[in-house]
PDB file of N, CA and C in Angstrom:
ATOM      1  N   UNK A   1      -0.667 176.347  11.568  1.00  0.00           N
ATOM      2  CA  UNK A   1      -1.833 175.942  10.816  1.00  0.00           C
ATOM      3  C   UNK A   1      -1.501 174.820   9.834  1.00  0.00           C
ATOM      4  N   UNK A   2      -0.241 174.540   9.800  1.00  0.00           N
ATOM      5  CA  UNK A   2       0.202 173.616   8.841  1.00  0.00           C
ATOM      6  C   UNK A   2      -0.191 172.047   9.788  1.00  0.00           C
ATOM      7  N   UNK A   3      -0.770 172.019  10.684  1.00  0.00           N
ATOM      8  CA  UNK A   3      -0.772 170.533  11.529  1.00  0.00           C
ATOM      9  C   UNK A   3      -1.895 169.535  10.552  1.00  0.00           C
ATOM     10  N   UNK A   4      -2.476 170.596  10.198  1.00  0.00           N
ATOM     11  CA  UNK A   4      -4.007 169.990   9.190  1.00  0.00           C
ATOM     12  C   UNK A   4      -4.068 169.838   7.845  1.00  0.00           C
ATOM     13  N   UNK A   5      -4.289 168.944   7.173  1.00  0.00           N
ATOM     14  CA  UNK A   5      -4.624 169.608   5.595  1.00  0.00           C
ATOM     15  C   UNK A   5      -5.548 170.004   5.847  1.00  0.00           C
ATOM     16  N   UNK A   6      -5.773 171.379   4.612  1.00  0.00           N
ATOM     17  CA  UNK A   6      -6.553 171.333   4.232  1.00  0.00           C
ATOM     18  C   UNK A   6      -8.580 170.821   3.899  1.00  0.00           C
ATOM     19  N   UNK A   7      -8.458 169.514   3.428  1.00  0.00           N
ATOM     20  CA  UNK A   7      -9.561 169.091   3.355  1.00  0.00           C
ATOM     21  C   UNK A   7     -10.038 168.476   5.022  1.00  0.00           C
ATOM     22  N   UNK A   8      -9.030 168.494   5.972  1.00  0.00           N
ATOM     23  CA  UNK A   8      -9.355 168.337   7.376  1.00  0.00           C
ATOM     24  C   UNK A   8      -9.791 169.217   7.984  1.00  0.00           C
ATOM     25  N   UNK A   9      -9.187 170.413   7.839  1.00  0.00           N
ATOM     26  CA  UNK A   9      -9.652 171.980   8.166  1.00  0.00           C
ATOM     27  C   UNK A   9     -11.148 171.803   7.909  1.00  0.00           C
ATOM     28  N   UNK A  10     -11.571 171.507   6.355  1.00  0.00           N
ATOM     29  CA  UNK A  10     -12.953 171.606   6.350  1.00  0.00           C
ATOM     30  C   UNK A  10     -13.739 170.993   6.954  1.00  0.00           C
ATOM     31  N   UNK A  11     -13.464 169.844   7.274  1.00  0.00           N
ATOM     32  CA  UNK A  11     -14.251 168.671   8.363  1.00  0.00           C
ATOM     33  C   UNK A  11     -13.971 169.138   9.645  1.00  0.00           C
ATOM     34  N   UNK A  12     -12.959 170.212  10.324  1.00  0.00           N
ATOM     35  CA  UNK A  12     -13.229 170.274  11.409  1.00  0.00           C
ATOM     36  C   UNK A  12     -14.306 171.586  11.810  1.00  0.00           C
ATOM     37  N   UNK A  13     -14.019 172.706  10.669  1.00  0.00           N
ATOM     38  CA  UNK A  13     -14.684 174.188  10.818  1.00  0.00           C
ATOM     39  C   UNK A  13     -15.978 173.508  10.473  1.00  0.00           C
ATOM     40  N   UNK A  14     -16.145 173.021   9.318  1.00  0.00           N
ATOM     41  CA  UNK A  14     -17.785 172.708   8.978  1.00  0.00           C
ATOM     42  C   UNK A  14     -18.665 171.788  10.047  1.00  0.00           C
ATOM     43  N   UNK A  15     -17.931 170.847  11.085  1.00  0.00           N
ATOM     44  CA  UNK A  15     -18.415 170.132  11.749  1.00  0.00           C
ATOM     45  C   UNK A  15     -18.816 171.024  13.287  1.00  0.00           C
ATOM     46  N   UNK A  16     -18.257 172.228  13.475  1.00  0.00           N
ATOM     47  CA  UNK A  16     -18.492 173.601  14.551  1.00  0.00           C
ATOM     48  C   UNK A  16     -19.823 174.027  14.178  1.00  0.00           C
ATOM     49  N   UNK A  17     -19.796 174.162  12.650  1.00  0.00           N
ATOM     50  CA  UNK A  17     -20.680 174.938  12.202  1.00  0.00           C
ATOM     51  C   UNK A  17     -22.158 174.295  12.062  1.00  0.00           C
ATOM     52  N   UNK A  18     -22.061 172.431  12.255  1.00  0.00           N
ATOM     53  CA  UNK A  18     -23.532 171.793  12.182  1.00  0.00           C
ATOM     54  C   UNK A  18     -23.560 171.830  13.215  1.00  0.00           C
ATOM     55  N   UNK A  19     -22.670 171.475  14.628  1.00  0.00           N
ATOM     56  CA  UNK A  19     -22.901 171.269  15.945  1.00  0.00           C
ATOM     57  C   UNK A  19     -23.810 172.884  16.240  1.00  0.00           C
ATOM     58  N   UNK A  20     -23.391 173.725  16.235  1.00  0.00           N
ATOM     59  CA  UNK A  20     -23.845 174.973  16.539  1.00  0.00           C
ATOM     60  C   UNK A  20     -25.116 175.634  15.926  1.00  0.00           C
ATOM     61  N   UNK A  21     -25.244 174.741  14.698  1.00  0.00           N
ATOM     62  CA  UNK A  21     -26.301 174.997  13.950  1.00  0.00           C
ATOM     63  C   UNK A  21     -27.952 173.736  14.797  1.00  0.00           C
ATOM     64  N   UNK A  22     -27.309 172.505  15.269  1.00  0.00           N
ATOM     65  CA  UNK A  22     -28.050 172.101  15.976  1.00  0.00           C
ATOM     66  C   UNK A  22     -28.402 172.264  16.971  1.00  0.00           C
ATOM     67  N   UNK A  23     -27.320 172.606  17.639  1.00  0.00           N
ATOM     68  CA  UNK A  23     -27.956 173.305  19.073  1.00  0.00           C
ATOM     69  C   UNK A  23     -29.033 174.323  18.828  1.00  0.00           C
ATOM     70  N   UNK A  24     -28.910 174.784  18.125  1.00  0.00           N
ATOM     71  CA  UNK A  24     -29.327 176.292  17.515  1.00  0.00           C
ATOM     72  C   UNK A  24     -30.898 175.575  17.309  1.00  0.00           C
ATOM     73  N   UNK A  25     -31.529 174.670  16.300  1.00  0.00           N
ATOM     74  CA  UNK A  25     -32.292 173.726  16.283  1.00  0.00           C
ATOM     75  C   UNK A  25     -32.985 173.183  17.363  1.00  0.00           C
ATOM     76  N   UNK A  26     -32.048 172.507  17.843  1.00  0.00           N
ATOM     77  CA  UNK A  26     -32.944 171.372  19.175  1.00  0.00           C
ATOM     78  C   UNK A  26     -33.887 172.563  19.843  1.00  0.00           C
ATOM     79  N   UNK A  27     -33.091 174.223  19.933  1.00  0.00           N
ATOM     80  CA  UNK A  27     -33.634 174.768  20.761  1.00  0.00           C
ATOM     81  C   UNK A  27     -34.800 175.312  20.209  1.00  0.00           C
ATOM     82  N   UNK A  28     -35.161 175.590  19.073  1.00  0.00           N
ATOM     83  CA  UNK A  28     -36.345 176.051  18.316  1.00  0.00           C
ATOM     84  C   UNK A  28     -37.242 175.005  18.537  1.00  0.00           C
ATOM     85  N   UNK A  29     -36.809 173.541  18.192  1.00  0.00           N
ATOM     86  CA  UNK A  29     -37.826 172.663  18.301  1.00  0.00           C
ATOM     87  C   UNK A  29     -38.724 172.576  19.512  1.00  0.00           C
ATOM     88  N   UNK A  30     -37.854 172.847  21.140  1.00  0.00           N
ATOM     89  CA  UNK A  30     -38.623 172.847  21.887  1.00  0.00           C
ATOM     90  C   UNK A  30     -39.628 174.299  22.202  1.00  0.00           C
ATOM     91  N   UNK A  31     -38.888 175.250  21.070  1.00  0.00           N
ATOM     92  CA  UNK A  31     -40.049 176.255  21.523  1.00  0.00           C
ATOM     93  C   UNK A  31     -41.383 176.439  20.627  1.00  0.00           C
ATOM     94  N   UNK A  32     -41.088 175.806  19.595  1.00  0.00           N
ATOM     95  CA  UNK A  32     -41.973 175.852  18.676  1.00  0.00           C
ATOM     96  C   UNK A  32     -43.152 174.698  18.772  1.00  0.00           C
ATOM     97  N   UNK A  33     -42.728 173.065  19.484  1.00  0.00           N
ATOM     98  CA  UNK A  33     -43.067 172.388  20.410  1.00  0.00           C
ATOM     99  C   UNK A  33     -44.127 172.394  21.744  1.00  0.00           C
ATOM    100  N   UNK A  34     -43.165 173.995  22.285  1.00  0.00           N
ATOM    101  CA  UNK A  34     -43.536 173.967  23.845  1.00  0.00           C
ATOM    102  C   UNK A  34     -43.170 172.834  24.779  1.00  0.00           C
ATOM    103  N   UNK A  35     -42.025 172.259  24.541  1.00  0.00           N
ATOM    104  CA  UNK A  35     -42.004 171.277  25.116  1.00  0.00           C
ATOM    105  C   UNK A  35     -40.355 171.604  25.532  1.00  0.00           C
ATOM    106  N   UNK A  36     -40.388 172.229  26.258  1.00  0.00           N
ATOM    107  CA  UNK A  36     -39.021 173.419  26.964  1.00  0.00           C
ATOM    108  C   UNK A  36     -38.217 171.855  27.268  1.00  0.00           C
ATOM    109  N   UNK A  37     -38.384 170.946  27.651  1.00  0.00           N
ATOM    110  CA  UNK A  37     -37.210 170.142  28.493  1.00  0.00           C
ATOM    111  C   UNK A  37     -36.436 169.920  27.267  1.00  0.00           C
ATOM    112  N   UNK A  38     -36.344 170.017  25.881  1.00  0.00           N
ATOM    113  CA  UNK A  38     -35.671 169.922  24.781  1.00  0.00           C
ATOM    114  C   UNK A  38     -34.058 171.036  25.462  1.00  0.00           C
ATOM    115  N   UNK A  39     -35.158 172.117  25.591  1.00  0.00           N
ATOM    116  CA  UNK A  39     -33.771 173.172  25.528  1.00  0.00           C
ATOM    117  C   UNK A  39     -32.798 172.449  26.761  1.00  0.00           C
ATOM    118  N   UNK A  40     -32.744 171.660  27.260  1.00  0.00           N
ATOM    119  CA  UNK A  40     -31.745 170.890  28.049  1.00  0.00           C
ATOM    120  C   UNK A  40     -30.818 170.254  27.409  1.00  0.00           C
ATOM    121  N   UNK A  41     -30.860 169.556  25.991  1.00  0.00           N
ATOM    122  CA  UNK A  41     -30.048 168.917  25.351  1.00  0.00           C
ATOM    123  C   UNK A  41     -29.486 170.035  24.790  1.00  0.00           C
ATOM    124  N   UNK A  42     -30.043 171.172  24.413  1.00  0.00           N
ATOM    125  CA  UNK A  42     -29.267 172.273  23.891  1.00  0.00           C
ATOM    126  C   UNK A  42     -28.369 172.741  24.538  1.00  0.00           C
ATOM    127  N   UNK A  43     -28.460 173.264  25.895  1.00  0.00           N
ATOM    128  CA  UNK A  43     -27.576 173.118  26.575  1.00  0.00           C
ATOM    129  C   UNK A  43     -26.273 172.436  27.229  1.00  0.00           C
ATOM    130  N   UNK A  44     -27.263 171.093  27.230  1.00  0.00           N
ATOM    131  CA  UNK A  44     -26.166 169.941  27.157  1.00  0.00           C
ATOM    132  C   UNK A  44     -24.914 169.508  26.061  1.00  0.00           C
ATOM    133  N   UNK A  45     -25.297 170.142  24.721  1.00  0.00           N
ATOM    134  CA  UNK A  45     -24.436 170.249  23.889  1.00  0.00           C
ATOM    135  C   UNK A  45     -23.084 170.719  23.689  1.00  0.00           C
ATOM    136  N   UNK A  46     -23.585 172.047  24.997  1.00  0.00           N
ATOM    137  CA  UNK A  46     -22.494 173.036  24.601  1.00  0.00           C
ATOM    138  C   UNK A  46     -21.482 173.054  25.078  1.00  0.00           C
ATOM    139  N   UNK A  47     -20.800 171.709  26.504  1.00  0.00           N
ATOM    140  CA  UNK A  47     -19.280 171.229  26.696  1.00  0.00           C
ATOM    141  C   UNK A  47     -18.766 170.357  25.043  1.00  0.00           C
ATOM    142  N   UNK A  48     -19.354 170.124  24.276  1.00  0.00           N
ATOM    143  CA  UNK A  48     -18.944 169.354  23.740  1.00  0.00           C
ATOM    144  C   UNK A  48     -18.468 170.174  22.372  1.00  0.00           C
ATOM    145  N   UNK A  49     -19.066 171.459  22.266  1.00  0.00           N
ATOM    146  CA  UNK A  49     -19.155 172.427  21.493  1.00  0.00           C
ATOM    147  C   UNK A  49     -17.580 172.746  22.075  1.00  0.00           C
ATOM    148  N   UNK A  50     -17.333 173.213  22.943  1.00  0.00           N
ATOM    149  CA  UNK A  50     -16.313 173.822  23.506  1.00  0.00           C
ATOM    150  C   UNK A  50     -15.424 173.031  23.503  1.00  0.00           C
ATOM    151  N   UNK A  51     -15.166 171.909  23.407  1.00  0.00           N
ATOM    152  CA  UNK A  51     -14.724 170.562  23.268  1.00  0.00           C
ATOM    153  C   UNK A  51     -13.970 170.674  21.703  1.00  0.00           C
ATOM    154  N   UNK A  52     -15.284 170.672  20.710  1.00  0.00           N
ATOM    155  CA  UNK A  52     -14.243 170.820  19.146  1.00  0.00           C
ATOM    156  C   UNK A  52     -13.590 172.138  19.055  1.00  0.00           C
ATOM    157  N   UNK A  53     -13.803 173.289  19.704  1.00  0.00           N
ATOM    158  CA  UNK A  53     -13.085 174.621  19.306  1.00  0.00           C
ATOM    159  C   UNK A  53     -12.206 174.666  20.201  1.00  0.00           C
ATOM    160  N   UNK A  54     -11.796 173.948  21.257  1.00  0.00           N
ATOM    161  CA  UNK A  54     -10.252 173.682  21.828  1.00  0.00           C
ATOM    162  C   UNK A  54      -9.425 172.933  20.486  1.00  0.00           C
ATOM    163  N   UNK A  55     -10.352 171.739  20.092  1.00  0.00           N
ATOM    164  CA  UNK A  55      -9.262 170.815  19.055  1.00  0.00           C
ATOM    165  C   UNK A  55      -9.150 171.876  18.139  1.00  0.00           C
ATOM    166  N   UNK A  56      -9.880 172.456  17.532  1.00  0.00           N
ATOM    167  CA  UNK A  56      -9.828 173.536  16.171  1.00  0.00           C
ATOM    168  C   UNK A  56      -8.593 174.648  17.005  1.00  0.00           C
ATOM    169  N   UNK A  57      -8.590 175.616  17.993  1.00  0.00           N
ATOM    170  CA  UNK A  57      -7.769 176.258  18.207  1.00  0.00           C
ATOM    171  C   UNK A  57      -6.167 176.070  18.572  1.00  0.00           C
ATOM    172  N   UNK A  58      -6.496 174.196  18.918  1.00  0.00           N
ATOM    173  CA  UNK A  58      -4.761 173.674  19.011  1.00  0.00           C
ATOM    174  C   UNK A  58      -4.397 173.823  17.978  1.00  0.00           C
ATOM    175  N   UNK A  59      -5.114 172.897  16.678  1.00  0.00           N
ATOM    176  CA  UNK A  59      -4.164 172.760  15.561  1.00  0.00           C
ATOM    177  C   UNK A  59      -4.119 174.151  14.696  1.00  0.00           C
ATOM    178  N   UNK A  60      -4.867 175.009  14.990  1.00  0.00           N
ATOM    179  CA  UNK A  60      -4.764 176.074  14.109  1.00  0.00           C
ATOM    180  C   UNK A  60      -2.956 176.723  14.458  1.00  0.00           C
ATOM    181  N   UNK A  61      -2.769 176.500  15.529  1.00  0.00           N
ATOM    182  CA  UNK A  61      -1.597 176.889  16.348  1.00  0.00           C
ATOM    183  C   UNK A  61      -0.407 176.246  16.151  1.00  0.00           C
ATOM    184  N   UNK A  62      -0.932 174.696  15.018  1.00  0.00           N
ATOM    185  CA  UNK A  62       0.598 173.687  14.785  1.00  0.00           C
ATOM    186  C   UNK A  62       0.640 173.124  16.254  1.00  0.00           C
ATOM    187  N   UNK A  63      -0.467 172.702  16.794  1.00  0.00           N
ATOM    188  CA  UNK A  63      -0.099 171.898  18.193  1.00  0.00           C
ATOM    189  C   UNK A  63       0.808 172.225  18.916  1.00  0.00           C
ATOM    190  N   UNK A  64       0.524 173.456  19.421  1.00  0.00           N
ATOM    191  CA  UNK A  64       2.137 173.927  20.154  1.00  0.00           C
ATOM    192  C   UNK A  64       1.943 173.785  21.859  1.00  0.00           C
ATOM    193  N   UNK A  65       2.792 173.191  22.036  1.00  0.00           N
ATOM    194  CA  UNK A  65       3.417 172.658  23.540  1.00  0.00           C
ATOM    195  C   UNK A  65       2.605 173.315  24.426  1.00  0.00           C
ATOM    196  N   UNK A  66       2.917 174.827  24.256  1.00  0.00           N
ATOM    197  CA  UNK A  66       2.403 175.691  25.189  1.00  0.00           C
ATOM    198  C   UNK A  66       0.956 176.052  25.389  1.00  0.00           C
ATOM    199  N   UNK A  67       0.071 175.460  24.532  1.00  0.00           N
ATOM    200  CA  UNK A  67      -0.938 175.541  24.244  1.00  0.00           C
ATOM    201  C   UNK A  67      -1.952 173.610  24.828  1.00  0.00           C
ATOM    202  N   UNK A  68      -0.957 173.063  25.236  1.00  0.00           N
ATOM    203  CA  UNK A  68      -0.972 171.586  25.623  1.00  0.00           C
ATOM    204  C   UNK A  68      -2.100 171.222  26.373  1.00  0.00           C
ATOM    205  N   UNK A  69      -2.612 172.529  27.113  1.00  0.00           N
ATOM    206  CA  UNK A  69      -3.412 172.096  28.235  1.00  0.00           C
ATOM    207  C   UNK A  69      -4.244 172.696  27.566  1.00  0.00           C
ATOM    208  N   UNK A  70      -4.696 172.690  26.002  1.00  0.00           N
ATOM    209  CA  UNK A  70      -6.365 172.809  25.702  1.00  0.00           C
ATOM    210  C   UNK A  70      -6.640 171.365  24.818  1.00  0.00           C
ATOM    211  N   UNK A  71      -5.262 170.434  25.121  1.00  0.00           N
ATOM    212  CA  UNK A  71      -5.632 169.030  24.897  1.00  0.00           C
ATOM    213  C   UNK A  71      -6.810 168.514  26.403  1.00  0.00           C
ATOM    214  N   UNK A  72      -6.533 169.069  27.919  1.00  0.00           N
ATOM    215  CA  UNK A  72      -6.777 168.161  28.696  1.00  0.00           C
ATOM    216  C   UNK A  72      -8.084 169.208  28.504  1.00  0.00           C
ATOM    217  N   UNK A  73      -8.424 170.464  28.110  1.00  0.00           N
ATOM    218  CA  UNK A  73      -9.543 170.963  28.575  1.00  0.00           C
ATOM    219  C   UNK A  73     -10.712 170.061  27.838  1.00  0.00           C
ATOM    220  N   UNK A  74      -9.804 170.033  26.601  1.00  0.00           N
ATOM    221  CA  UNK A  74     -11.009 169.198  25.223  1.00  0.00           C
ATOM    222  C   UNK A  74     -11.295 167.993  25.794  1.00  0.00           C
ATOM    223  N   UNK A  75     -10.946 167.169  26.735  1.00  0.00           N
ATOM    224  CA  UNK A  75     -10.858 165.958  26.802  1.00  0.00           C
ATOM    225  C   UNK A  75     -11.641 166.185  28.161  1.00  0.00           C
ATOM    226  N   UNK A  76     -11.610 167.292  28.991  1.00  0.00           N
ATOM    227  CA  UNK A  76     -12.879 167.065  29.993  1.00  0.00           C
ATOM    228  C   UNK A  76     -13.978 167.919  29.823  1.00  0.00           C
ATOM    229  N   UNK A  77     -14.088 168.681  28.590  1.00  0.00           N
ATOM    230  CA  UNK A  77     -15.316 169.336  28.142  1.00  0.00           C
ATOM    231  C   UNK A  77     -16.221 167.960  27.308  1.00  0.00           C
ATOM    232  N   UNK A  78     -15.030 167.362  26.791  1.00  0.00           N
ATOM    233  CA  UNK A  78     -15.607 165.941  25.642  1.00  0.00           C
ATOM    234  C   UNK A  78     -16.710 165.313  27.321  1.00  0.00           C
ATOM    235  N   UNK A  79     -16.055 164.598  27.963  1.00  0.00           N
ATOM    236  CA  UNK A  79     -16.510 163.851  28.853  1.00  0.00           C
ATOM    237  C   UNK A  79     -17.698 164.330  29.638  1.00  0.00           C
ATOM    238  N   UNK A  80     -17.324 165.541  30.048  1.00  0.00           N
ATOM    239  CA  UNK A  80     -18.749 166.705  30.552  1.00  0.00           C
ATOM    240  C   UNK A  80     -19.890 166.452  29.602  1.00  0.00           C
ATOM    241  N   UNK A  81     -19.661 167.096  28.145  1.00  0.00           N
ATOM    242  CA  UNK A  81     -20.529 167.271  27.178  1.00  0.00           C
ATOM    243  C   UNK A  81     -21.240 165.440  27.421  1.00  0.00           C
ATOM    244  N   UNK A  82     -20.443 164.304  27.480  1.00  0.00           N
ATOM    245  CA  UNK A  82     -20.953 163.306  27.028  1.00  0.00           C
ATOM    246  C   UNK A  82     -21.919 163.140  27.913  1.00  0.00           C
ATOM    247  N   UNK A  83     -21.724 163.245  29.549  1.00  0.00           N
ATOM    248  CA  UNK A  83     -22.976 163.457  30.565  1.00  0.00           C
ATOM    249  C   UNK A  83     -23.883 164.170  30.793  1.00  0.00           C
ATOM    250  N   UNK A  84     -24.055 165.316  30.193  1.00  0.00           N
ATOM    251  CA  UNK A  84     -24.765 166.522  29.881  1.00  0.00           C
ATOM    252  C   UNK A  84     -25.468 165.830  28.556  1.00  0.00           C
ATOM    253  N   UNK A  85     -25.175 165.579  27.792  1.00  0.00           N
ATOM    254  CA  UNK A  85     -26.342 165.340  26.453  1.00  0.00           C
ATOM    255  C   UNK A  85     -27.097 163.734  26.908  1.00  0.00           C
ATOM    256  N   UNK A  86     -26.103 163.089  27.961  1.00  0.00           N
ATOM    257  CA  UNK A  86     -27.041 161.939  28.075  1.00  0.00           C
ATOM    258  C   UNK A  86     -27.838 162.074  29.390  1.00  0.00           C
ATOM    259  N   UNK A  87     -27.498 162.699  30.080  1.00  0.00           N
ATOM    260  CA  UNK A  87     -29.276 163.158  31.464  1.00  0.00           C
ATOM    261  C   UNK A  87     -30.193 164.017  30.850  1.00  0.00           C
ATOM    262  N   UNK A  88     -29.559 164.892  29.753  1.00  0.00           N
ATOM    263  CA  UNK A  88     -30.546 165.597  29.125  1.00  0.00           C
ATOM    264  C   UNK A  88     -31.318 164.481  28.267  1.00  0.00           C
ATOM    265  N   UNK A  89     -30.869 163.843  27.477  1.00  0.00           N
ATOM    266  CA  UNK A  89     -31.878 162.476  26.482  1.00  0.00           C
ATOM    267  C   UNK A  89     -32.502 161.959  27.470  1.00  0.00           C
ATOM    268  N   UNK A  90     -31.902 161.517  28.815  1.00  0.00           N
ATOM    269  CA  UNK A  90     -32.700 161.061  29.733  1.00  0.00           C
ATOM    270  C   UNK A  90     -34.262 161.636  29.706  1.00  0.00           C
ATOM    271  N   UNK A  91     -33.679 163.082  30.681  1.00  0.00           N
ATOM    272  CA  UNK A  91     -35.032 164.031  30.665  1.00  0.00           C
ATOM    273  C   UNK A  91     -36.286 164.375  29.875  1.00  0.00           C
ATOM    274  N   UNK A  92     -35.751 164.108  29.028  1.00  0.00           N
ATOM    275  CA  UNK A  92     -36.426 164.171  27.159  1.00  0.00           C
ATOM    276  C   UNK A  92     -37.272 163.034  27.641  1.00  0.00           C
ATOM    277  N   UNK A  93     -36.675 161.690  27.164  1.00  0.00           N
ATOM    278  CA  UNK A  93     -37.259 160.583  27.734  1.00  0.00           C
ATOM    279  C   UNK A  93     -38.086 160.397  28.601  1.00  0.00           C
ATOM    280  N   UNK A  94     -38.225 160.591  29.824  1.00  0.00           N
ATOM    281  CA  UNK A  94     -38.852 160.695  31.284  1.00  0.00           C
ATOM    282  C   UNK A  94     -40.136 161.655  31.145  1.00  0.00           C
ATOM    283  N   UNK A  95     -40.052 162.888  30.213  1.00  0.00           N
ATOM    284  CA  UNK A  95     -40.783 163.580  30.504  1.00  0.00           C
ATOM    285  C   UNK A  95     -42.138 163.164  29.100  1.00  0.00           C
ATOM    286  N   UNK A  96     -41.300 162.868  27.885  1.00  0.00           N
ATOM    287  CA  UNK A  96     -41.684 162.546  26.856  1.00  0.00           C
ATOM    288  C   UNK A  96     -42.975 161.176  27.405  1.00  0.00           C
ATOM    289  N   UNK A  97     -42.467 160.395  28.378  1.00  0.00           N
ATOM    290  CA  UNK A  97     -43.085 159.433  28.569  1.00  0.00           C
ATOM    291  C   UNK A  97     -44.392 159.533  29.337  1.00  0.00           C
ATOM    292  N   UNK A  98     -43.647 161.114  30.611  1.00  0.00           N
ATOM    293  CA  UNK A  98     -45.395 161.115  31.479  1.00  0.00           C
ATOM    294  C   UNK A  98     -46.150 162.228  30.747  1.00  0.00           C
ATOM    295  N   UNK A  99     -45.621 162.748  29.616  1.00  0.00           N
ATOM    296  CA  UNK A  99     -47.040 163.148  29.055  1.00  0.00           C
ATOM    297  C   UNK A  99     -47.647 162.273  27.916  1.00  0.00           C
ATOM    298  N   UNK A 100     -47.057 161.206  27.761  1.00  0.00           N
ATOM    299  CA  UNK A 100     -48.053 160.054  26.514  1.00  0.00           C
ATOM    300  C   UNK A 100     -48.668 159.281  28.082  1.00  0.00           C
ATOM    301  N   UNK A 101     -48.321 158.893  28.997  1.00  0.00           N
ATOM    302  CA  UNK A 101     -49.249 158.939  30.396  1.00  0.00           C
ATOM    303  C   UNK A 101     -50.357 159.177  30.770  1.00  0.00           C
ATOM    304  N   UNK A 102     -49.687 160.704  30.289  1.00  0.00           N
ATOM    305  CA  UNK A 102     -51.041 161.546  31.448  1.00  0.00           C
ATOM    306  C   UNK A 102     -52.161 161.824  30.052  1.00  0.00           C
ATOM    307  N   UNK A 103     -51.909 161.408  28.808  1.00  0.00           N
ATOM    308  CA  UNK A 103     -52.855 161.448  27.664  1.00  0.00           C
ATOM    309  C   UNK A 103     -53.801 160.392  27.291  1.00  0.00           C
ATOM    310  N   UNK A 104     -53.378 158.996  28.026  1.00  0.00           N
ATOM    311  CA  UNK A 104     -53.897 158.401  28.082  1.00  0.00           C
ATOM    312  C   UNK A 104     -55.321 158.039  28.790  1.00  0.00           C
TER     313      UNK A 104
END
């Protein structure tokens, strides 16, 4: 646990805790909305979620060797998450658009 200061620790736990708190969000918005294709970005969030609690569980560990391969997991949950939150904005988009469309 010594890999981090301190005031990094807090930027990494507190930054779990908005990601998770938004997901948590996006998904209310679309129900409170009714506009369900939201809960897709919520979903889409959550490689990327899994993504910072690999980095948080390496260094809690002092970056240890044996633990090496939750560098490559973070790094293809990062990349997952990044395609997952952007077909989901897509979807958002696309759908956002044929109902100002079909209101017209």
């Amino acid at each position: 646990m010594h890999a981090l200061s301190i005031p990094t620790w807090m930027v990494h736990v507190s930054s779990v805790i908005e990601w998770i708190a938004a997901i948590w969000l996006i998904w209310k918005y679309g129900e409170i909305t009714g506009n369900h294709y939201w809960w897709g970005l919520s979903l889409g969030m959550l490689p990327a979620l899994v993504s910072a609690m690999c980095a948080c569980t390496w260094h809690f560990f002092d970056n240890s060797l044996a633990l090496e391969w939750l560098v490559i997991l973070q790094a293809a949950t990062t990349v997952l998450g990044n395609m997952t939150m952007c077909l989901a904005a897509w979807y958002i988009w696309k759908k956002s658009r044929q109902t100002k469309l079909s209101q017209e």
